[in-house]
N, C-alpha and C. Protein backbone atom coordinates (compact mmCIF):
# COMPACT_ATOMS: atom_id res chain seq x y z
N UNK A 1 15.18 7.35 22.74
CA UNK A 1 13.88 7.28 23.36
C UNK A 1 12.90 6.65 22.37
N UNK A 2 11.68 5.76 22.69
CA UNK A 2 11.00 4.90 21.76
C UNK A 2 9.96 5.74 22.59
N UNK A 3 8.97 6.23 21.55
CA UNK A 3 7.39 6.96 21.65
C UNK A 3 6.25 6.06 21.59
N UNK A 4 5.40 5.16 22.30
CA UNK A 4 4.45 4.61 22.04
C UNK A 4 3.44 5.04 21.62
N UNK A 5 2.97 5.03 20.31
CA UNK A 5 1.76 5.70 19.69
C UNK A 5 0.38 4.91 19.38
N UNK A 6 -1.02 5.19 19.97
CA UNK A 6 -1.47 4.37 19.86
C UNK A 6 -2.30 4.02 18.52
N UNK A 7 -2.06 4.67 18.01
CA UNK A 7 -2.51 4.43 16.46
C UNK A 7 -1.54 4.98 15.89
N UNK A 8 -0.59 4.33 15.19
CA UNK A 8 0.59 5.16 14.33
C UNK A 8 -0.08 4.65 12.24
N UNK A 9 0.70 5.95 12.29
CA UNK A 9 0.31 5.94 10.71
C UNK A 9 1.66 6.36 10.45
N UNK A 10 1.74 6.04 8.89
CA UNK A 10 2.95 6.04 7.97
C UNK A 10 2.66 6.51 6.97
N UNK A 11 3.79 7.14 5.88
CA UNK A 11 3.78 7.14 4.46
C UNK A 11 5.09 6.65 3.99
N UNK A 12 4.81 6.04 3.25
CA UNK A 12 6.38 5.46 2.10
C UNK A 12 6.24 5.37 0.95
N UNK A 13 6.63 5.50 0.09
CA UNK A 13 6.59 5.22 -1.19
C UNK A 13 6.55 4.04 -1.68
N UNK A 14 5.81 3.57 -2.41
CA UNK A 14 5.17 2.57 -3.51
C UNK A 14 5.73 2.37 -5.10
N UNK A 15 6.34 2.29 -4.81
CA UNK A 15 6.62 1.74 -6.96
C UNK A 15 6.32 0.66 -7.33
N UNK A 16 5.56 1.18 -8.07
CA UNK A 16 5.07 0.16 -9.10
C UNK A 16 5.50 0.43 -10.47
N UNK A 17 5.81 -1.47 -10.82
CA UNK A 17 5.97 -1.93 -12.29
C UNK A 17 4.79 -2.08 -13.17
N UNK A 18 4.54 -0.90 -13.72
CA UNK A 18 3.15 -1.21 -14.57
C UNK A 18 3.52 -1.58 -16.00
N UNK A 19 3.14 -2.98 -16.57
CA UNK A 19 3.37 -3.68 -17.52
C UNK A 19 3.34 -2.68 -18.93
N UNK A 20 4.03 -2.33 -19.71
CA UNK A 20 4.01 -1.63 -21.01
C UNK A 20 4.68 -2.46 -22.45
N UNK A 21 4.35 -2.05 -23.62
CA UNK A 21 5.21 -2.87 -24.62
C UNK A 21 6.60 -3.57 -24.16
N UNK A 22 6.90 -4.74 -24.27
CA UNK A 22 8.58 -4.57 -24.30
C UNK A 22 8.76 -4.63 -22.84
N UNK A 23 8.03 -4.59 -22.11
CA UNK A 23 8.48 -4.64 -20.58
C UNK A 23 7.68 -4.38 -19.83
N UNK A 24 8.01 -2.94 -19.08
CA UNK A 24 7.37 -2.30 -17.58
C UNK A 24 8.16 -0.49 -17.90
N UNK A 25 6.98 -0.03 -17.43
CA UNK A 25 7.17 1.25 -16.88
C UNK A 25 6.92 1.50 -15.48
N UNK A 26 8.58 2.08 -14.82
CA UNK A 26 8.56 2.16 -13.67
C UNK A 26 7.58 4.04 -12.90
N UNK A 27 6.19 3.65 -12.32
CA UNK A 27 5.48 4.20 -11.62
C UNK A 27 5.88 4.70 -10.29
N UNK A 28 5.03 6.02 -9.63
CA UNK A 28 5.05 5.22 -8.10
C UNK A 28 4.80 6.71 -7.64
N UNK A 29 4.10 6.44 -6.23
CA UNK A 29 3.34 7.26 -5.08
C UNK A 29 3.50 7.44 -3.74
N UNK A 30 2.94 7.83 -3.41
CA UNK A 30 3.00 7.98 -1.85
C UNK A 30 2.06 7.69 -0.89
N UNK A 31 2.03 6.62 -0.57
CA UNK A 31 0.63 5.55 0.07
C UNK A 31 0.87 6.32 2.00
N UNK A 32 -0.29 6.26 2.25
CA UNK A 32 -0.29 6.72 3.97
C UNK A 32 -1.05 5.13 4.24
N UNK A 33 -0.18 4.56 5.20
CA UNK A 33 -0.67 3.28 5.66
C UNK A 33 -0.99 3.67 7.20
N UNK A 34 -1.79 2.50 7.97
CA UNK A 34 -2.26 2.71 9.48
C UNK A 34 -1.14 1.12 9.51
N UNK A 35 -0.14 1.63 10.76
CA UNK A 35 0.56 0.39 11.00
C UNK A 35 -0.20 -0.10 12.23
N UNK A 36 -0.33 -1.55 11.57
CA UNK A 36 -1.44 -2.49 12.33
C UNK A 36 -0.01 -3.49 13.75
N UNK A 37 -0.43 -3.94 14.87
CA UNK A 37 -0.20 -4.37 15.39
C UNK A 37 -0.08 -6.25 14.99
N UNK A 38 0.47 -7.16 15.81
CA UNK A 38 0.86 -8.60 15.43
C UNK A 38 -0.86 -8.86 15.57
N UNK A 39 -1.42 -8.91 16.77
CA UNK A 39 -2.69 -8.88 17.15
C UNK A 39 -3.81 -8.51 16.28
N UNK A 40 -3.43 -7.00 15.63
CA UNK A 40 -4.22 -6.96 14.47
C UNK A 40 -4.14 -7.23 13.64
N UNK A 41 -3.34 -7.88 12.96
CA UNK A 41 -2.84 -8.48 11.72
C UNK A 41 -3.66 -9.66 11.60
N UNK A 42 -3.15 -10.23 13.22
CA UNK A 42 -3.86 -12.12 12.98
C UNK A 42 -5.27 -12.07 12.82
N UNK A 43 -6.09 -10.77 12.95
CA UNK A 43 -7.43 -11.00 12.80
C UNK A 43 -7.73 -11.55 10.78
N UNK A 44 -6.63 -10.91 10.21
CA UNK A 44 -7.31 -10.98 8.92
C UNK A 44 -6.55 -12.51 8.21
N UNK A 45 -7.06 -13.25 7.07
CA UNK A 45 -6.64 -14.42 6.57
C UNK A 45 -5.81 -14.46 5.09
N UNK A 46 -4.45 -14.07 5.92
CA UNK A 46 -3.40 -14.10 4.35
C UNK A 46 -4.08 -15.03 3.59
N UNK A 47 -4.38 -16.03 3.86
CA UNK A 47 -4.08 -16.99 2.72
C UNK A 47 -5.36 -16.99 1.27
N UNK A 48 -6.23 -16.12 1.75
CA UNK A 48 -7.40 -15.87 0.96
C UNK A 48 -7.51 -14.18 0.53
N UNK A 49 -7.49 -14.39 -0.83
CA UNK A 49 -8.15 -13.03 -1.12
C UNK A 49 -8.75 -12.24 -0.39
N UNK A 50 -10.02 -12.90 -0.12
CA UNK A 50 -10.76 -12.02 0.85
C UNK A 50 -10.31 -11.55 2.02
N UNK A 51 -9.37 -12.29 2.45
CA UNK A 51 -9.02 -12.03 3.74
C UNK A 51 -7.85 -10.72 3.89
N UNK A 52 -6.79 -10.90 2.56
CA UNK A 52 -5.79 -9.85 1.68
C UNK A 52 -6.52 -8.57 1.46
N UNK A 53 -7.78 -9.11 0.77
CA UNK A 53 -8.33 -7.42 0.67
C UNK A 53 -8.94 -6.72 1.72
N UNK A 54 -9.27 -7.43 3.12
CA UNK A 54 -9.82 -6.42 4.07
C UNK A 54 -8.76 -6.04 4.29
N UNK A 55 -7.26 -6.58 5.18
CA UNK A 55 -6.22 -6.16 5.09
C UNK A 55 -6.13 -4.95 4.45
N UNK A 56 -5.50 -5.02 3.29
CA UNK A 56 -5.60 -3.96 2.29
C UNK A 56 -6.05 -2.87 2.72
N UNK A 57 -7.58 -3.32 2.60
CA UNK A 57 -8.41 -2.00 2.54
C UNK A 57 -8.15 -0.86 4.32
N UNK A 58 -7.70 -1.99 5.54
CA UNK A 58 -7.33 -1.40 6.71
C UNK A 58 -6.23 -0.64 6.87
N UNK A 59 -5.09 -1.36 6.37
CA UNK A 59 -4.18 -0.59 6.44
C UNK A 59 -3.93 0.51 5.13
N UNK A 60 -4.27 0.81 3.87
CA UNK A 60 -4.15 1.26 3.13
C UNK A 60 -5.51 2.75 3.83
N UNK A 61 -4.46 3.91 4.18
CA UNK A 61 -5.84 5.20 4.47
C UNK A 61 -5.38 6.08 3.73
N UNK A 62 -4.58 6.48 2.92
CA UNK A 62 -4.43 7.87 2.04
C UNK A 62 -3.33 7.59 1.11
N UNK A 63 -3.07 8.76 -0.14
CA UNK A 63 -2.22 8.39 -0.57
C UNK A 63 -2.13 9.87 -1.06
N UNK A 64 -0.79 10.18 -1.72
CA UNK A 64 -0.39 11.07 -2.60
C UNK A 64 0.15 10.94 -3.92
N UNK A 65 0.20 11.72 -5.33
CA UNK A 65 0.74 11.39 -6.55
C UNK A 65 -0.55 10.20 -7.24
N UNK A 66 -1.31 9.90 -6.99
CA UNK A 66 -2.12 8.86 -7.96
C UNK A 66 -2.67 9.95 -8.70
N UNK A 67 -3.15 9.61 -9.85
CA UNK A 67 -3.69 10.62 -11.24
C UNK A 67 -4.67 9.61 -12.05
N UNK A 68 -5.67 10.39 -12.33
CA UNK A 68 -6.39 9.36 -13.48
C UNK A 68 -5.77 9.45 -14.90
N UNK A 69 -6.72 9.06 -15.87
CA UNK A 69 -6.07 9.32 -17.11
C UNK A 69 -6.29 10.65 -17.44
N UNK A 70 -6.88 11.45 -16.89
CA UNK A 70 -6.57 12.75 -17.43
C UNK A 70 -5.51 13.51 -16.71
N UNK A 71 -4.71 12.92 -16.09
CA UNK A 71 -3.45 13.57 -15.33
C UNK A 71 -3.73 14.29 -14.21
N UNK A 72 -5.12 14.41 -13.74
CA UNK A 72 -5.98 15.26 -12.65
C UNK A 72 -5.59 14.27 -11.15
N UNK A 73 -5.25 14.51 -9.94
CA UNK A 73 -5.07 14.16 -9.06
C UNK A 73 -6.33 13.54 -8.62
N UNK A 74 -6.47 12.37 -7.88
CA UNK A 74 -7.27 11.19 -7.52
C UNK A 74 -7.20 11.45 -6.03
N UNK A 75 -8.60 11.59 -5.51
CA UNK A 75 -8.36 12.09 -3.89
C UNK A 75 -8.79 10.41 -3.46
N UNK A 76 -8.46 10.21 -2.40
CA UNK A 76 -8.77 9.04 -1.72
C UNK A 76 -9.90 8.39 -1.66
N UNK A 77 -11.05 7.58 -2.06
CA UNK A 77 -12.16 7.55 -1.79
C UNK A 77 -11.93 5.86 -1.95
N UNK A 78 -12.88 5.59 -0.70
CA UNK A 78 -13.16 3.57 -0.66
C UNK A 78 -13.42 3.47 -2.39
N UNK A 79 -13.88 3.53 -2.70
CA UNK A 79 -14.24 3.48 -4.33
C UNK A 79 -12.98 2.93 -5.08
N UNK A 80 -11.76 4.24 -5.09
CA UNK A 80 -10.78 4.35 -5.71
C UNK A 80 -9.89 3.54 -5.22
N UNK A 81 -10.00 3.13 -3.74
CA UNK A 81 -9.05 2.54 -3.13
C UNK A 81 -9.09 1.36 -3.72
N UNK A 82 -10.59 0.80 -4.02
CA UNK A 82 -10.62 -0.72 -4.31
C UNK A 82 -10.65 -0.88 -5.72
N UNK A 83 -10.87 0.19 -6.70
CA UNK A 83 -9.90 0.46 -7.89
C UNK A 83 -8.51 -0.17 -8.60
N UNK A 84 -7.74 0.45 -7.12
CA UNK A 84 -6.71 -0.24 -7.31
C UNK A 84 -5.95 -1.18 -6.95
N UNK A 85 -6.64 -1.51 -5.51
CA UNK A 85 -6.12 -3.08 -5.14
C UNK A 85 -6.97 -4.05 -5.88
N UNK A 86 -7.83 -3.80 -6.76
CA UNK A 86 -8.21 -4.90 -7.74
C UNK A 86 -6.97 -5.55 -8.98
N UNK A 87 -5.86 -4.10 -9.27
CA UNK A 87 -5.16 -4.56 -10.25
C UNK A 87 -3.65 -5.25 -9.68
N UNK A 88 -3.23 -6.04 -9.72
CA UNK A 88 -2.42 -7.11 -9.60
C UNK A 88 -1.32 -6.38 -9.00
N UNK A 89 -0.61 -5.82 -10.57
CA UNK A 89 0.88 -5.49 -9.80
C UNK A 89 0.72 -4.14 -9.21
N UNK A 90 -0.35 -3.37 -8.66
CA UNK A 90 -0.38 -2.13 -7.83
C UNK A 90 -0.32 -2.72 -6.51
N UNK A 91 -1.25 -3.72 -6.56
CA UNK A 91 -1.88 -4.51 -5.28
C UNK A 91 -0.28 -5.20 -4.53
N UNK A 92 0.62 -6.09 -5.34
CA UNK A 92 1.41 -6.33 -4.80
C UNK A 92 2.37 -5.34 -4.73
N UNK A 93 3.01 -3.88 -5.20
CA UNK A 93 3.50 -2.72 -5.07
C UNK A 93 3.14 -2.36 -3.85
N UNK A 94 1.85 -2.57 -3.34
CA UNK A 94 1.64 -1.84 -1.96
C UNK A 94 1.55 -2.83 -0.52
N UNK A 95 1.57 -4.12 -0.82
CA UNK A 95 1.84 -4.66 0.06
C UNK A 95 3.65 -4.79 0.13
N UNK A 96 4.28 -4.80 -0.62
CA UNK A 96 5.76 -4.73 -0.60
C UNK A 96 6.01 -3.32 -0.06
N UNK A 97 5.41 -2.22 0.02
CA UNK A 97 6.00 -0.79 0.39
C UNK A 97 5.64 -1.33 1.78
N UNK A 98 4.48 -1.45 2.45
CA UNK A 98 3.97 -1.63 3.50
C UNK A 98 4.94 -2.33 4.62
N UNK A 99 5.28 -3.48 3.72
CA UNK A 99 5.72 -4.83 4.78
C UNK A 99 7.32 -4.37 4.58
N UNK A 100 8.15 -3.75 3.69
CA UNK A 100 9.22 -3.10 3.85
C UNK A 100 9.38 -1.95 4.87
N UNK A 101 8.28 -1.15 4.92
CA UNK A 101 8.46 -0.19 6.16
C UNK A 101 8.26 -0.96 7.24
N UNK A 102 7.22 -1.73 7.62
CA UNK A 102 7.15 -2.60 8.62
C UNK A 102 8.12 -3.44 9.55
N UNK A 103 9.31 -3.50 8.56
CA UNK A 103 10.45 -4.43 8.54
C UNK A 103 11.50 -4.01 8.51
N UNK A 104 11.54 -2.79 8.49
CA UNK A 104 12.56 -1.60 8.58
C UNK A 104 13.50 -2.17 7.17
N UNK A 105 13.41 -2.63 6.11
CA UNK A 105 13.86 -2.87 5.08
C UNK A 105 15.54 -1.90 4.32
N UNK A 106 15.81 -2.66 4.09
CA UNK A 106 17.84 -2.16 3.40
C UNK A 106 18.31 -1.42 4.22
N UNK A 107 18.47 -2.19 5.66
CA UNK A 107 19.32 -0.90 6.63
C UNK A 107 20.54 -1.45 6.28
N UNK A 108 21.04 -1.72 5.11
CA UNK A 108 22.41 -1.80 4.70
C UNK A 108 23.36 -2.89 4.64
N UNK A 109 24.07 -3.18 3.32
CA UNK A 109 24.46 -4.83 3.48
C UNK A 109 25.53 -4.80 3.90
């Protein structure tokens, strides 16, 4: 049976490669995304930043496991959100969790 929901939301996990001496230290959380429709998608403009970060900022609504530097849990706030889609490899970490759930991703080779 397929459930039509008219606003569906998700969570998946996010890992991120955050750059350290010598390499990367492997990170990672638990992002709550709003899964957007084909229709809503085409409103925003991949090909521009600006257009990536409203994106972003739409489908990206909660998360779990983020911490500041004092190891204290980080509650969700527009603020924080744009925090971290400012930094590179978080920003692409969460569009790869996103568009992998989206895509039903490694149902097996």
């Amino acid at each position: 049976m397929l459930k039509i929901v008219k606003n569906p939301e998700f969570t998946a996990p996010v890992k991120v490669q955050v750059p350290a001496e010598g390499g990367y230290a492997d990170m990672n959380f638990t992002a709550r995304f709003k899964a957007l429709t084909v229709s809503e998608s085409e409103a925003f403009d991949m090909m521009s930043i600006r257009g990536t970060d409203d994106w972003l900022r739409t489908i990206l609504i909660g998360w779990d496991g983020v911490v500041g530097e004092d190891d204290q849990p980080l509650s969700f706030n527009n603020a924080v959100r744009d925090q971290l889609l400012d930094v590179p490899f978080i920003r692409m970490a969460i569009i790869q969790a996103y568009n992998a759930a989206m895509m039903g991703a490694k149902r097996g080779n």
